[in-house]
Protein backbone atom coordinates (compact mmCIF):
# COMPACT_ATOMS: atom_id res chain seq x y z
CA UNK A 1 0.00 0.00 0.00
CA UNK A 2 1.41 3.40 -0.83
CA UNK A 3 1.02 6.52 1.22
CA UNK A 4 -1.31 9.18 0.26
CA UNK A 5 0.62 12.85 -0.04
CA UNK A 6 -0.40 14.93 3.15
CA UNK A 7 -3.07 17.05 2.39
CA UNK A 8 -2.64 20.80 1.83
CA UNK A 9 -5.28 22.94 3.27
CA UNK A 10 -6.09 26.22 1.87
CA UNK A 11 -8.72 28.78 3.02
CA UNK A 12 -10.86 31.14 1.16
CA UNK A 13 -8.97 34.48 1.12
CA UNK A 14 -11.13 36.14 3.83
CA UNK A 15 -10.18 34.11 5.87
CA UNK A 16 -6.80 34.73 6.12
CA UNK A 17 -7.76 38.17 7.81
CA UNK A 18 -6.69 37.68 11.56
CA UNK A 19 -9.73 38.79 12.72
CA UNK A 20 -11.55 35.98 11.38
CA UNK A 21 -11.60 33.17 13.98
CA UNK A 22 -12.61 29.94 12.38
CA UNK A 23 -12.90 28.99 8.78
CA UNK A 24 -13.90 25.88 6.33
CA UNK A 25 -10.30 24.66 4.13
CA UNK A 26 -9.93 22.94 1.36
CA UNK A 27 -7.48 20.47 0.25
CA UNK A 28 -7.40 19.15 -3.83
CA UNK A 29 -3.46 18.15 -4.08
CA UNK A 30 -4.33 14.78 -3.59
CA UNK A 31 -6.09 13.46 -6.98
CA UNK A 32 -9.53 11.61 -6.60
CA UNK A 33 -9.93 13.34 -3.18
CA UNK A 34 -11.35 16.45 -1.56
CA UNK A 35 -10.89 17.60 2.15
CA UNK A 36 -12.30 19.43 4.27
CA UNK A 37 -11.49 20.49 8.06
CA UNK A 38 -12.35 23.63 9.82
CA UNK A 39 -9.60 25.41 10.83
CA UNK A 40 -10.36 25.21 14.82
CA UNK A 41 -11.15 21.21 14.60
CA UNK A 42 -7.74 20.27 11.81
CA UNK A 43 -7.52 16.48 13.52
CA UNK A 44 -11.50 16.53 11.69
CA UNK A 45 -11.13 15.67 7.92
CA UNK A 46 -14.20 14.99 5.48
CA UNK A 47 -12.73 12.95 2.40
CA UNK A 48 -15.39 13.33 -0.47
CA UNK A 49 -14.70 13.04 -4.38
CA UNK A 50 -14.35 15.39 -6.92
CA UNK A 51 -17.64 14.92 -8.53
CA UNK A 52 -19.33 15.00 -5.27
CA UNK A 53 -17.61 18.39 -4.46
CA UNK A 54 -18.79 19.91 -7.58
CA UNK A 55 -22.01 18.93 -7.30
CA UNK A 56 -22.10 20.47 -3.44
CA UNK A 57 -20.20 23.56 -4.63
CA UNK A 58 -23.08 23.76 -7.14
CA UNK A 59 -25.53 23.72 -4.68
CA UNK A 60 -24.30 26.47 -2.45
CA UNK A 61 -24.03 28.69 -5.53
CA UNK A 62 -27.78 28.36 -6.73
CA UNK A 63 -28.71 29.07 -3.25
CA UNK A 64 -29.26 25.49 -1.98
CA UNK A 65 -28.03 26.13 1.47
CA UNK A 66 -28.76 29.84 1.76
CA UNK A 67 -28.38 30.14 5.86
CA UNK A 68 -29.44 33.86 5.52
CA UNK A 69 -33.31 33.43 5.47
């Protein structure tokens, strides 16, 4: 069995403002596989798939999970 790369987590560019506390990030460097961890939980990873990412990412930009109403 090989060893998967370690992930690289990214976050969305707001939150790299230090006044932001917490944030969602992203890992892609590992092909086939999408993570996610928040940034105050990083022992918590989410594996999904590419496809499945898309299709969530999809989602949240037609309004899907629109938190705000």
């Amino acid at each position: 069995m090989t060893d998967r790369p370690q992930f690289e987590f990214v976050s969305a560019a707001a939150c790299r403002d230090a006044r932001v506390d917490n944030c969602m990030e992203v890992a892609t460097n590992v092909p086939g596989v999408v993570a996610l961890r928040e940034s105050a939980a990083p022992g918590v990873v989410i594996e999904t798939t590419p496809e499945k990412w898309a299709t969530f990412v999809e989602a949240v930009r037609g309004g899907e999970y629109d938190l705000s109403a």
